[in-house]
Protein backbone atom coordinates (compact mmCIF):
# COMPACT_ATOMS: atom_id res chain seq x y z
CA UNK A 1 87.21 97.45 109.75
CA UNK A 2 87.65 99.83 106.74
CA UNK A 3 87.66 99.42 103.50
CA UNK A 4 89.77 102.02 101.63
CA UNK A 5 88.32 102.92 97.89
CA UNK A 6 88.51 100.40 94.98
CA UNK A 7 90.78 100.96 92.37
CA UNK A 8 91.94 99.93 88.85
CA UNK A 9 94.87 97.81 88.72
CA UNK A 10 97.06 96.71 86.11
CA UNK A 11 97.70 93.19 86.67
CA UNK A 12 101.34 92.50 84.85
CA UNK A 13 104.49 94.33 84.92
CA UNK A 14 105.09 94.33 80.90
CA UNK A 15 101.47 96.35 81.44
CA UNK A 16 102.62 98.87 84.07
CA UNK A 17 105.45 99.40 81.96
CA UNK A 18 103.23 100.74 79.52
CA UNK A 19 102.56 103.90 81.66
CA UNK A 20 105.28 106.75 80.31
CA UNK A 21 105.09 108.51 77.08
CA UNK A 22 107.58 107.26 75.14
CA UNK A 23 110.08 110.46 75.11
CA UNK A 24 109.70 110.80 78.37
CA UNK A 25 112.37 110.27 81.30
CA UNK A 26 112.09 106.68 83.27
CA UNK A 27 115.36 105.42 84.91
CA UNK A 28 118.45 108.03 85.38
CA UNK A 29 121.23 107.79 87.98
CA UNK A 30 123.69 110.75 88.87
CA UNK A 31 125.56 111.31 86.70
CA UNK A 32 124.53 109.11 84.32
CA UNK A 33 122.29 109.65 80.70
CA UNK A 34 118.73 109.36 81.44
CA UNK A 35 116.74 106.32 79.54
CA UNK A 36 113.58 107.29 78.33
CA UNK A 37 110.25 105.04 78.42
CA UNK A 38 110.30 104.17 75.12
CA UNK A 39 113.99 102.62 75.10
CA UNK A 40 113.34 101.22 78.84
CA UNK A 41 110.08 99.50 77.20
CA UNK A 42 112.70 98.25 73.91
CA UNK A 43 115.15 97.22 76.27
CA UNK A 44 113.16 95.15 78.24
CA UNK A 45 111.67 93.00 75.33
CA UNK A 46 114.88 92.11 74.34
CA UNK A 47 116.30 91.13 77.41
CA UNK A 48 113.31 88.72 78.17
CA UNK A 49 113.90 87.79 74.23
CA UNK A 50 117.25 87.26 75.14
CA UNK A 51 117.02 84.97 78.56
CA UNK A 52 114.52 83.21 76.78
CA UNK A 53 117.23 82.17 74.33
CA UNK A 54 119.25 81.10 77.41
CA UNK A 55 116.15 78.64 78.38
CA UNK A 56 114.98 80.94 80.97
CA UNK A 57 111.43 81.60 81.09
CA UNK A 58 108.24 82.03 82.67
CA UNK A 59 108.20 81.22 86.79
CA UNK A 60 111.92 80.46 85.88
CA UNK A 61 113.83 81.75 89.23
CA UNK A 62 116.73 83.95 88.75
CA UNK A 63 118.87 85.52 91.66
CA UNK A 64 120.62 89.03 90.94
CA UNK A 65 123.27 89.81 92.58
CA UNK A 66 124.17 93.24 91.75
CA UNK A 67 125.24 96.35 93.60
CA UNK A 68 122.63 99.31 93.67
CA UNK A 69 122.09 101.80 91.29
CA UNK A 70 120.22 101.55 87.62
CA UNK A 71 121.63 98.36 86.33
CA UNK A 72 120.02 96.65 89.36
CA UNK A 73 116.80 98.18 88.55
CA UNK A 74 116.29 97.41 85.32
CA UNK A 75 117.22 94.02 85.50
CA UNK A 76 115.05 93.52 88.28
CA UNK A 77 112.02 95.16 86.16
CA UNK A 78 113.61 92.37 82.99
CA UNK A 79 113.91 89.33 84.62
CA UNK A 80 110.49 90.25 86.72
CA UNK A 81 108.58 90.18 83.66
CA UNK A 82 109.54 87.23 81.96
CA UNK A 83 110.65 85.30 84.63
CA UNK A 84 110.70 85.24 88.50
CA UNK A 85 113.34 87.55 90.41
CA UNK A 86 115.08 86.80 93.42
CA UNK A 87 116.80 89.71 94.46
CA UNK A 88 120.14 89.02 96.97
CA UNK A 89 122.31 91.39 98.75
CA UNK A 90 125.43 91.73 97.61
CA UNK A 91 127.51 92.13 100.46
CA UNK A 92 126.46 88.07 101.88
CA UNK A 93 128.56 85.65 102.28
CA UNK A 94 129.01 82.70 100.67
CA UNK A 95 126.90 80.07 103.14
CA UNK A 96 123.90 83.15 102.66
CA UNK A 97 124.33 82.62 99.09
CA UNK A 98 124.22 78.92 99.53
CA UNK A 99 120.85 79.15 101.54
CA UNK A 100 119.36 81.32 99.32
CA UNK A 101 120.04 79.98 95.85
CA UNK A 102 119.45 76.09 97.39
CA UNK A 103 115.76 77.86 98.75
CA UNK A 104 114.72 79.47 96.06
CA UNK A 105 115.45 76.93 93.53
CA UNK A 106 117.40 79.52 91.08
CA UNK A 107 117.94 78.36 87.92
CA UNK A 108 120.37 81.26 86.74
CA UNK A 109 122.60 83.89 88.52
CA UNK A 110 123.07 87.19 87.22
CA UNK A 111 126.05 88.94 88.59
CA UNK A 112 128.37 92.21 87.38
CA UNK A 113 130.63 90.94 84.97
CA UNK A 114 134.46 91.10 85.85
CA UNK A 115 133.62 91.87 90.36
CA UNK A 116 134.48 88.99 92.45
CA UNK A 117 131.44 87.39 94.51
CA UNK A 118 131.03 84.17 96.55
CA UNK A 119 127.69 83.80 94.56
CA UNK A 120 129.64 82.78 91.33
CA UNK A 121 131.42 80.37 93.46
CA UNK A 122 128.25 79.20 95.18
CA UNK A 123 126.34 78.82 91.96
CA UNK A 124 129.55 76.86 90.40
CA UNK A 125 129.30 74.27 93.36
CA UNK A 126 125.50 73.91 93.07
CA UNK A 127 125.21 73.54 88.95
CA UNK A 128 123.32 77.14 88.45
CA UNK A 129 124.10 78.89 85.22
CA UNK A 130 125.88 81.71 85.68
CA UNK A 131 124.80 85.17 83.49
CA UNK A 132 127.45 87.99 83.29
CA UNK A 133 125.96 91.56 82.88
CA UNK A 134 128.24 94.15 81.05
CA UNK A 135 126.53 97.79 81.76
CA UNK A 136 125.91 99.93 79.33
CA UNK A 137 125.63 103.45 80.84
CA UNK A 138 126.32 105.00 77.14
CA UNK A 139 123.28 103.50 75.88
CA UNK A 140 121.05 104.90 78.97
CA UNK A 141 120.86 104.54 82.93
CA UNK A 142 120.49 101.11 83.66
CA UNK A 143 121.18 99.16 80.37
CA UNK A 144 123.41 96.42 80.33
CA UNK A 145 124.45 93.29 77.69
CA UNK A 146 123.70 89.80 79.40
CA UNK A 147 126.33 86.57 78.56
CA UNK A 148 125.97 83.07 80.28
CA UNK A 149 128.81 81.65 81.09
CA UNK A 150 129.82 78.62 78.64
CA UNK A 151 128.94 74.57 80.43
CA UNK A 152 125.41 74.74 81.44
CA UNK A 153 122.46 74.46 79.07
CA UNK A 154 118.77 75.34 79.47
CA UNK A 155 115.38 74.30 78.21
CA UNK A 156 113.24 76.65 77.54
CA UNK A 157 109.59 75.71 78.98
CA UNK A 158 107.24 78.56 78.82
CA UNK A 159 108.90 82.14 77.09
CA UNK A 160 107.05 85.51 76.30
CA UNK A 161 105.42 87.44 78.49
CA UNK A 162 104.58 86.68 82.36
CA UNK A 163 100.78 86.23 82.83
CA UNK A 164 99.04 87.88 85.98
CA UNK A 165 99.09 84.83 88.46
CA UNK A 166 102.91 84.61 87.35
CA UNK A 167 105.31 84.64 90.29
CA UNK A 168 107.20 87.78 89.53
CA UNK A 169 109.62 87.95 92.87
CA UNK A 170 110.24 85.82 95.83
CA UNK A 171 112.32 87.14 98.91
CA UNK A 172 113.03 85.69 102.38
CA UNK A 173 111.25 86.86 105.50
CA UNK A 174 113.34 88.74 107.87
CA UNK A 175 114.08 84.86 109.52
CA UNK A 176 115.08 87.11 113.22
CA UNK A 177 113.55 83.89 115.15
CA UNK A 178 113.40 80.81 112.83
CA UNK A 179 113.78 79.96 109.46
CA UNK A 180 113.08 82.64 107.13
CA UNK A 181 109.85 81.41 104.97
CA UNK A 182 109.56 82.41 101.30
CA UNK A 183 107.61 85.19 99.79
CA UNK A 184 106.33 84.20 96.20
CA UNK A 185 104.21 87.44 95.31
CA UNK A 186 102.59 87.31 91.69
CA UNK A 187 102.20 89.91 88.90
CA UNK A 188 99.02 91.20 90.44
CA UNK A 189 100.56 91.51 93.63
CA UNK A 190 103.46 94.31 92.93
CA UNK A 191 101.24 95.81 90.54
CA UNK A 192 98.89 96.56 92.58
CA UNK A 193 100.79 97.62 95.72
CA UNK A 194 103.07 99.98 93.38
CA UNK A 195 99.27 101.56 92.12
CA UNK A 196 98.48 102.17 95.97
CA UNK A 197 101.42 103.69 96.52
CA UNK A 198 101.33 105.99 93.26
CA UNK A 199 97.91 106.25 94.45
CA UNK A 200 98.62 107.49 97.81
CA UNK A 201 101.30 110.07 96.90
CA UNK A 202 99.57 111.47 94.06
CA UNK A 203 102.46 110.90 91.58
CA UNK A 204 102.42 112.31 88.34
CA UNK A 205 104.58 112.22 85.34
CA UNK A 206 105.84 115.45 86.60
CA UNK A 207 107.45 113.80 90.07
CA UNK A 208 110.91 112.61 90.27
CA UNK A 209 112.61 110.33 92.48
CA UNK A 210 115.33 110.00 94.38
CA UNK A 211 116.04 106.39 95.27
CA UNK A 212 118.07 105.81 98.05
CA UNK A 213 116.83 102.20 99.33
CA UNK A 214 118.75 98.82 98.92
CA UNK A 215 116.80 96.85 95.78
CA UNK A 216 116.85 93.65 97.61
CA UNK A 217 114.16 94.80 99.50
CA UNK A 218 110.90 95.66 98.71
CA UNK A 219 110.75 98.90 100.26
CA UNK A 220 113.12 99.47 97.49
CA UNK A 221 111.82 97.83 94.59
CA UNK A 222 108.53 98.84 94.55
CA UNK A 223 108.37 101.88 97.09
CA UNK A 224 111.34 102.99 94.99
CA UNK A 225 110.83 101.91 91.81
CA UNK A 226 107.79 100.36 90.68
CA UNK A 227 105.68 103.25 92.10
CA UNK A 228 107.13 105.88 90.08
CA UNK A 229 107.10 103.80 86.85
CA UNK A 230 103.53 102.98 87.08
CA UNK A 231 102.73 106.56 87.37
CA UNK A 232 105.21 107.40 83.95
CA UNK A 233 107.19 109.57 86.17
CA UNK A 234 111.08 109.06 86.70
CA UNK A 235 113.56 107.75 89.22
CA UNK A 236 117.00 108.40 89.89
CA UNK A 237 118.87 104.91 91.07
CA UNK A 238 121.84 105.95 93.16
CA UNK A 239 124.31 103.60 94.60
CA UNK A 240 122.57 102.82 97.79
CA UNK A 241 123.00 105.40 100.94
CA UNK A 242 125.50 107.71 101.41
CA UNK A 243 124.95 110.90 103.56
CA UNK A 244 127.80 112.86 102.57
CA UNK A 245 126.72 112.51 99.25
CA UNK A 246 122.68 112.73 99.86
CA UNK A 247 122.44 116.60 99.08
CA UNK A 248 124.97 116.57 96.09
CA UNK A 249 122.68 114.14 94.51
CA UNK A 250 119.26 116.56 95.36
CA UNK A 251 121.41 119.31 93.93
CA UNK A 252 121.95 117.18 90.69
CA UNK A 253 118.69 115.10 90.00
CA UNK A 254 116.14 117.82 91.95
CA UNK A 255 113.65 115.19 92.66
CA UNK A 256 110.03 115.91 94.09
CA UNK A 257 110.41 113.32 96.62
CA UNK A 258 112.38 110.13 98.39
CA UNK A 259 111.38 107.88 100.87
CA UNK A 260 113.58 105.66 103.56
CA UNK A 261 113.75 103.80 106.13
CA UNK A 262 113.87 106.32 109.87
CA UNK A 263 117.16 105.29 110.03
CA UNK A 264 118.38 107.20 107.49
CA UNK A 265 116.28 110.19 108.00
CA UNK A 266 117.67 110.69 110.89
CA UNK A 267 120.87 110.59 109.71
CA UNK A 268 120.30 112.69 106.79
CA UNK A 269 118.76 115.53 109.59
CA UNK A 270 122.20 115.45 111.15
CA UNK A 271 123.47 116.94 107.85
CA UNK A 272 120.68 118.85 107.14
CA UNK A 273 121.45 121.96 108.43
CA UNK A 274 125.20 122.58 106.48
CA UNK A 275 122.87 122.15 103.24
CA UNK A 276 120.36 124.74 104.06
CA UNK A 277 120.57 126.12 100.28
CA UNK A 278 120.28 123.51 98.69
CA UNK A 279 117.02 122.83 100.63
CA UNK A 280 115.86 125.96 99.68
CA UNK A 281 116.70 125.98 96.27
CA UNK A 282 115.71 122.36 95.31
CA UNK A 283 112.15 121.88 97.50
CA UNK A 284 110.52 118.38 97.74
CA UNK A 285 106.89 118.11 97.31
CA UNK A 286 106.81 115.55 99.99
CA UNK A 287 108.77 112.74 101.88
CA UNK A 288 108.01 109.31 102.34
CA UNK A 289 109.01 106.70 105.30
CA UNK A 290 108.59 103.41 105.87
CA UNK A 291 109.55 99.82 106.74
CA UNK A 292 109.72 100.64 110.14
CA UNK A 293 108.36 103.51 112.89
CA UNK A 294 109.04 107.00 113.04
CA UNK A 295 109.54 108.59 116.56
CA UNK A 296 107.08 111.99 116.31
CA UNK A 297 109.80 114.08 117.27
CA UNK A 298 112.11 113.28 114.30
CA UNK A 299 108.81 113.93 112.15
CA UNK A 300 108.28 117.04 113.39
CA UNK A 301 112.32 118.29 113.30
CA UNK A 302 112.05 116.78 109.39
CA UNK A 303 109.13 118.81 108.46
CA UNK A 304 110.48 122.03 110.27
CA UNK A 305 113.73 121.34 108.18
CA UNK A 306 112.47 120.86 104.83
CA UNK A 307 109.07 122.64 104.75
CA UNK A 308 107.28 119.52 103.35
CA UNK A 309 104.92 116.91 104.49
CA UNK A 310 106.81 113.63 105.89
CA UNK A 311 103.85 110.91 105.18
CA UNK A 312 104.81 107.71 107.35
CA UNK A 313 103.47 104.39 105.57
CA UNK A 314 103.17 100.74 107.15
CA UNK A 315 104.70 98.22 104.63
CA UNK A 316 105.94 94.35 104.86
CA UNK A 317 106.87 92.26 102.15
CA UNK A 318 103.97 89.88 102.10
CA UNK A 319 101.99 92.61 101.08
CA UNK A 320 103.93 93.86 98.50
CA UNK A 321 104.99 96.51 100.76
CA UNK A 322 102.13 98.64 101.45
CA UNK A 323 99.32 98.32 103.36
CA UNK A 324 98.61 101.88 105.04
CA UNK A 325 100.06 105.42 105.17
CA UNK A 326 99.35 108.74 105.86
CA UNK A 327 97.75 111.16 103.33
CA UNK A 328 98.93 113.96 101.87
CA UNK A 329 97.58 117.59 102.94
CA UNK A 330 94.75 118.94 102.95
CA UNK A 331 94.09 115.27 104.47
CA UNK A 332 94.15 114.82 108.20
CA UNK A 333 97.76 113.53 108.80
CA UNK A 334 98.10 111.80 112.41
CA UNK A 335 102.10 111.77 113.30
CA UNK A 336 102.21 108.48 115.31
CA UNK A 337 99.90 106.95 113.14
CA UNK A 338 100.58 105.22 110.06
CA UNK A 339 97.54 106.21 108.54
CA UNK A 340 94.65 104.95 107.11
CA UNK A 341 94.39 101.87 104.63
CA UNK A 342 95.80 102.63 101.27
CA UNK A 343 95.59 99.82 99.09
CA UNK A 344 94.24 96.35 101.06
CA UNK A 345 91.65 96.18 104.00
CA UNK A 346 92.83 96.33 107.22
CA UNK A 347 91.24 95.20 110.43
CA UNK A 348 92.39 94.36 113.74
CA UNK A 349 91.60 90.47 115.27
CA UNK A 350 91.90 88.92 118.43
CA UNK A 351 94.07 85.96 119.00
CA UNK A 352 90.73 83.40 118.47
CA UNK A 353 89.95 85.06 114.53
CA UNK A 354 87.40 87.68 116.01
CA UNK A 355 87.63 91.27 114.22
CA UNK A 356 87.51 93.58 116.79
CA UNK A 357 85.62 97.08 117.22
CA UNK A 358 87.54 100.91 117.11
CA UNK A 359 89.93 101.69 119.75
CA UNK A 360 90.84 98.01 120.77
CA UNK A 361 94.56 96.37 120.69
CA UNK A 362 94.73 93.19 118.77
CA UNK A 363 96.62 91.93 115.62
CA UNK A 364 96.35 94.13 112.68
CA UNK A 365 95.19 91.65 109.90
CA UNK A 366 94.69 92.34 105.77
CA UNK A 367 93.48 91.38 102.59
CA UNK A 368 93.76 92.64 99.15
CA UNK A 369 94.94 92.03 95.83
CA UNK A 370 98.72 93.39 96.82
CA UNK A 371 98.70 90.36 99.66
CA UNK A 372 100.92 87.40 99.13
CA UNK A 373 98.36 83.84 98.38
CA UNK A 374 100.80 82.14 100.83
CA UNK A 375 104.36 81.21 102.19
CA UNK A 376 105.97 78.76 99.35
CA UNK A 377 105.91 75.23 100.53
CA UNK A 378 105.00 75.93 104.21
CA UNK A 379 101.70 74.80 105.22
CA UNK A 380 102.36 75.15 108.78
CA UNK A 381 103.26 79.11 108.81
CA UNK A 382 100.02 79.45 106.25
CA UNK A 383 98.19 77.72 108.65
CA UNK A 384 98.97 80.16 111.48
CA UNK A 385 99.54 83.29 109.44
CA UNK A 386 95.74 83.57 107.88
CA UNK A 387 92.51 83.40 109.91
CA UNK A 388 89.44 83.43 107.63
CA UNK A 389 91.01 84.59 103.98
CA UNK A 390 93.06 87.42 106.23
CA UNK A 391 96.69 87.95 106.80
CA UNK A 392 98.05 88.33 110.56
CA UNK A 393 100.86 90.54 110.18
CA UNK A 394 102.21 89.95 113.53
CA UNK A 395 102.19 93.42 114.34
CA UNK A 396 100.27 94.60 117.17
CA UNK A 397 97.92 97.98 117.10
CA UNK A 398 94.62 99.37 117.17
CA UNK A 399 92.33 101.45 115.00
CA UNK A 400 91.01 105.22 115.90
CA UNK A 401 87.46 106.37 115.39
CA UNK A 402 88.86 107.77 112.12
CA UNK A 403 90.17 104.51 110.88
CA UNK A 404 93.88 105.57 111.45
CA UNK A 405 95.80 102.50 112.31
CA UNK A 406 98.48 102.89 115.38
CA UNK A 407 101.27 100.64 115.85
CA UNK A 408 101.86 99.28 119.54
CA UNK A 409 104.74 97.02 118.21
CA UNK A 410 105.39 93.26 116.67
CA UNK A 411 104.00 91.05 118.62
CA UNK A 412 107.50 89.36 119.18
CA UNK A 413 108.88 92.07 120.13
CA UNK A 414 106.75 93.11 123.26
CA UNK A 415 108.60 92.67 126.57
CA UNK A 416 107.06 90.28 128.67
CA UNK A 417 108.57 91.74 132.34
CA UNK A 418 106.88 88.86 134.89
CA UNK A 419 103.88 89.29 132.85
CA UNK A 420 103.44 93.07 132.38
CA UNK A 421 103.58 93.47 128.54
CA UNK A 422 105.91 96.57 127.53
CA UNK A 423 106.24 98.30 123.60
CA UNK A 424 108.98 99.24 123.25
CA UNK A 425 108.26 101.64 120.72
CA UNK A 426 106.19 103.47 124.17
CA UNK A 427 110.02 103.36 125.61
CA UNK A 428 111.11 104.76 122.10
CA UNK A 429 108.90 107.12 122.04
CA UNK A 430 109.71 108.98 125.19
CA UNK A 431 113.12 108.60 125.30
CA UNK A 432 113.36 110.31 122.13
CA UNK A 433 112.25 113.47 123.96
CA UNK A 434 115.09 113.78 126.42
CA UNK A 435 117.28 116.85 124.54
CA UNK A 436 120.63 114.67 124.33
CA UNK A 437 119.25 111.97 122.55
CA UNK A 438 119.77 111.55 118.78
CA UNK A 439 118.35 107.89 118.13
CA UNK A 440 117.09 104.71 120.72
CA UNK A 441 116.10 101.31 120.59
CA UNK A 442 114.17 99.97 122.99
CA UNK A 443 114.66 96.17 123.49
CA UNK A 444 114.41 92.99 126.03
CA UNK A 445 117.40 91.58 127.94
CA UNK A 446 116.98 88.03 129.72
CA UNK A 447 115.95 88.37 133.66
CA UNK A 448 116.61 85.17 136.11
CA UNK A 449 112.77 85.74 137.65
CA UNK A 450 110.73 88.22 135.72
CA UNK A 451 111.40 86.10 132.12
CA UNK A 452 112.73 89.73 130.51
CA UNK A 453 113.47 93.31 131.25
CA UNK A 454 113.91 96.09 129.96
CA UNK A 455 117.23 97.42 127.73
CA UNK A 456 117.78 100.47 125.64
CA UNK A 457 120.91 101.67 123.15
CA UNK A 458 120.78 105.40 122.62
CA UNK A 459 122.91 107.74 120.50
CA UNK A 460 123.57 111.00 121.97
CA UNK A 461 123.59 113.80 119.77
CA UNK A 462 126.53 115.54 118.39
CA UNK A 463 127.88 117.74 121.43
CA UNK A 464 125.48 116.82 123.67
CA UNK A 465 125.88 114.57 126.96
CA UNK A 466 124.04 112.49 129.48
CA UNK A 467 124.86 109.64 131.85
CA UNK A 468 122.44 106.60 132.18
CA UNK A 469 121.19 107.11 135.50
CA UNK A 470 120.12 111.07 133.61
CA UNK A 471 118.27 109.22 131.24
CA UNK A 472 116.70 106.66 133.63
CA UNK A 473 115.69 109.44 135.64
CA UNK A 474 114.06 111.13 132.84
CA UNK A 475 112.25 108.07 132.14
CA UNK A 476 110.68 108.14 135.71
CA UNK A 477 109.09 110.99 134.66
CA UNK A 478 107.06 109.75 132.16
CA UNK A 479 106.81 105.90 132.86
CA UNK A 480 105.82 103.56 135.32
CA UNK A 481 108.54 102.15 137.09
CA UNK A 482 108.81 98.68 135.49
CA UNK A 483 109.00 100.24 131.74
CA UNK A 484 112.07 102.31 132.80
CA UNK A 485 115.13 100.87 131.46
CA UNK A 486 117.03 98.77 133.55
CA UNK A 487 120.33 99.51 131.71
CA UNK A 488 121.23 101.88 128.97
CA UNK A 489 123.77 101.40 126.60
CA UNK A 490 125.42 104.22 124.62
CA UNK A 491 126.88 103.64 121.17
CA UNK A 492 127.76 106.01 118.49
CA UNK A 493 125.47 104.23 115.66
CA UNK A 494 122.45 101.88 116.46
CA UNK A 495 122.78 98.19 115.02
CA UNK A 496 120.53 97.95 111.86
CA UNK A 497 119.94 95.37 109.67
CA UNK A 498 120.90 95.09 105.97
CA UNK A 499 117.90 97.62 104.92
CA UNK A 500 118.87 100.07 107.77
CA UNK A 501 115.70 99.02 109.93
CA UNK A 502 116.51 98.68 114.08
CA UNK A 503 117.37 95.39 115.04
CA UNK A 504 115.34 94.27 118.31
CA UNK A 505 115.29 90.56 118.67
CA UNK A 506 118.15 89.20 119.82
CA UNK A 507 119.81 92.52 120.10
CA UNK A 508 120.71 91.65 123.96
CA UNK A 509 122.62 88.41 122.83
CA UNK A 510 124.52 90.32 120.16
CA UNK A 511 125.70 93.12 122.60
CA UNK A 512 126.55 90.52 125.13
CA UNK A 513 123.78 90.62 127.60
């Protein structure tokens, strides 16, 4: 077990707001006027004032269904600390909307005034007041005017201010194989993930960021945002990810960093080399990736590219996002690793609640003040999710002599092939170093006898060919016989989810296998 440093957190978000000098930048968006801290801190005060005049106050939910970009950022940041956000995606439809507002128990909606959703439908049919939001982009990046809709009225039970144990955001769980279980994480919680993260990267109020991540996810909202507020530096809120418009916006905003999902990494290294100048002429201090693994290879092709340090973190919403990443030079960076604790402690346990010793697969556990008390209303998943005051993340790994933490894959993701357990980020892994291919998922397809075998999906790169025996036969080169793929699959884009992480589970159903 290690135990990374102990540092001082801020325990609210109206106090983490506190961070930037007043005339300095906070929230922009391309194109846009920049809002300074000062008028983000104004604004904010009188939008809690404001939904507190509605009836909406402390530990009140409210769902926000907005497309990317500033608006969606600082209402998140408004509603978060004087009531409780629940962030949705905007593209669901309208049974998601129905699950999720009926789950989380929202009291109001807050949706772009005069754009067609099922959520104002939804909300109609279940009673939930309904709040318009008119942006503002004249009066700064990210302001907006709120108006609820006439027929439903409030009471007010607790306004001001969100105290520290306050439940500042709930999300869902990913739900891939049951029920997705709900997230409440507190004041304290994002506070103190976004300080590890500032933490981590070294942010000062010189840094600025380029936000590229959906904000219904907490990659997004606190990787993103949160992070960079804390610190007083700024962030540039685009309207979600676009590569053919990635380099305009480095050109425009010149930010010091971003971070994503590997996803779109890759993608943006497909473009990378028709913007050469622009990646000379802008440089990043670093990049930052997360939410899911990076193969090595990619890392290393990133780095050559853009002459900067790509620092791979380990995040999950229960912990407020992160738990451990990579360092930034002169520090010992391991590519493959995700780095050392930064933020909670991490251990890895055995499946009977024994913490094992360096250099042992088992289930990388944590605790901290970023980690989530519990699932809301679930006994039964708090029951099995922590073992002696720690969280099991479900992720499988080990720990180095040097406490670096290596992920061997979820633990519901491993391939059980007539009882020979596979990763397939292994299969990943060396797949990624045949020369044709671009991207792979690695992933289990039902077998009559042996339970599961194994499946991949590749994307070749652009001009570049291979057939699937090729690839099998590379395979043999480097794995025993019963991790080789038993079929590959080529597409020209891998499935991802609604954040732009790979899709495993289930993957074989969906393609029909």
């Amino acid at each position: 077990m290690i135990e990374t440093q102990k540092m001082k957190y801020c325990t609210s978000l109206p106090e983490l707001l506190s961070a930037g000098n007043d005339d300095h930048p906070a929230i922009g968006s391309p194109g846009q006027l920049d809002l300074n801290f000062k008028n983000l801190r104004v604004f904010i005060t009188q939008t809690v004032a404001n939904l507190n005049s509605m009836g909406i106050g402390r530990n009140d939910r409210v769902a926000i269904v907005l497309p990317n970009g500033p608006e969606m950022a600082v209402a998140f940041m408004a509603v978060s600390c004087g009531c409780t956000s629940a962030p949705l995606n905007d593209a669901y439809v309208a049974e998601e909307y129905e699950f999720n507002l009926q789950d989380f128990r929202a009291k109001a909606l807050i949706v772009q005034a005069h754009k067609n959703s099922p959520a104002i439908d939804v909300a109609q049919k279940l009673g939930i007041a309904i709040i318009d939001l008119h942006p503002t982009p004249e009066c700064g990046a990210g302001t907006f005017t709120l108006t609820l809709r006439p027929g439903k009225k409030m009471n007010l039970i607790q306004g001001g201010w969100a105290k520290k144990d306050d439940v500042a955001l709930i999300l869902h769980t990913s739900g891939t194989t049951s029920r997705p279980k709900i997230v409440p994480l507190s004041q304290a919680n994002l506070c103190a993930s976004a300080a590890n993260i500032a933490n981590t990267l070294q942010y000062t109020h010189r840094d600025r960021g380029l936000n590229i991540m959906p904000l219904f996810h907490i990659h997004g909202l606190v990787a993103g945002i949160l992070s960079a507020i804390s610190a007083g530096s700024y962030i540039s809120c685009t309207h979600g990810f676009n590569a053919l418009k990635f380099f305009t916006w480095i050109d425009e905003v010149k930010p010091s960093w971003y971070t994503a999902v590997p996803t779109m990494h890759q993608t943006i290294l497909t473009r990378a080399h028709h913007n050469a100048e622009i990646i000379k002429n802008h440089p990043l201090r670093f990049i930052r990736s997360s939410s899911s693994p990076m193969p090595t290879k990619v890392i290393a092709e990133i780095e050559a590219c853009f002459k900067v340090p790509l620092i791979e973190s380990y995040g999950m919403t229960e912990a407020s996002h992160q738990m451990c990443s990579n360092s930034l030079p002169p520090v010992l960076r391991k590519p493959g690793t995700v780095g050392l604790p930064a933020g909670p402690k991490v251990a890895i346990m055995d499946e009977h609640g024994k913490i094992l010793g360096k250099n042992t697969i088992g289930e990388i556990v944590i605790q901290g003040p970023n980690v989530t008390k519990g699932y809301e209303n679930n006994p039964k998943a708090n029951a099995e999710n922590f073992t002696n005051g720690w969280f099991r993340t479900g992720d499988q790994g080990m720990m180095d002599d040097d406490g670096y933490i290596t992920l061997t894959g979820r633990l519901k993701e491993i391939i059980n092939r007539g009882g020979e357990k596979i990763s397939p980020l292994e299969i990943d892994e060396v797949l990624m170093g045949h020369p044709a291919i671009l991207q792979v998922v690695t992933f289990a397809m039902p077998h009559p006898k042996l339970g599961e075998e194994v499946g991949a999906v590749v994307v070749l790169r652009e001009g570049k060919a291979a057939t699937e025996k090729e690839i099998r036969e590379f395979a043999t080169l480097h794995l025993a016989d019963f991790k080789v793929p038993k079929k590959v699959i080529f597409m020209d884009e891998i499935p991802k989810g609604a954040t732009g992480k790979l899709q495993r589970i289930n993957l074989a159903k969906k393609l029909g296998l």
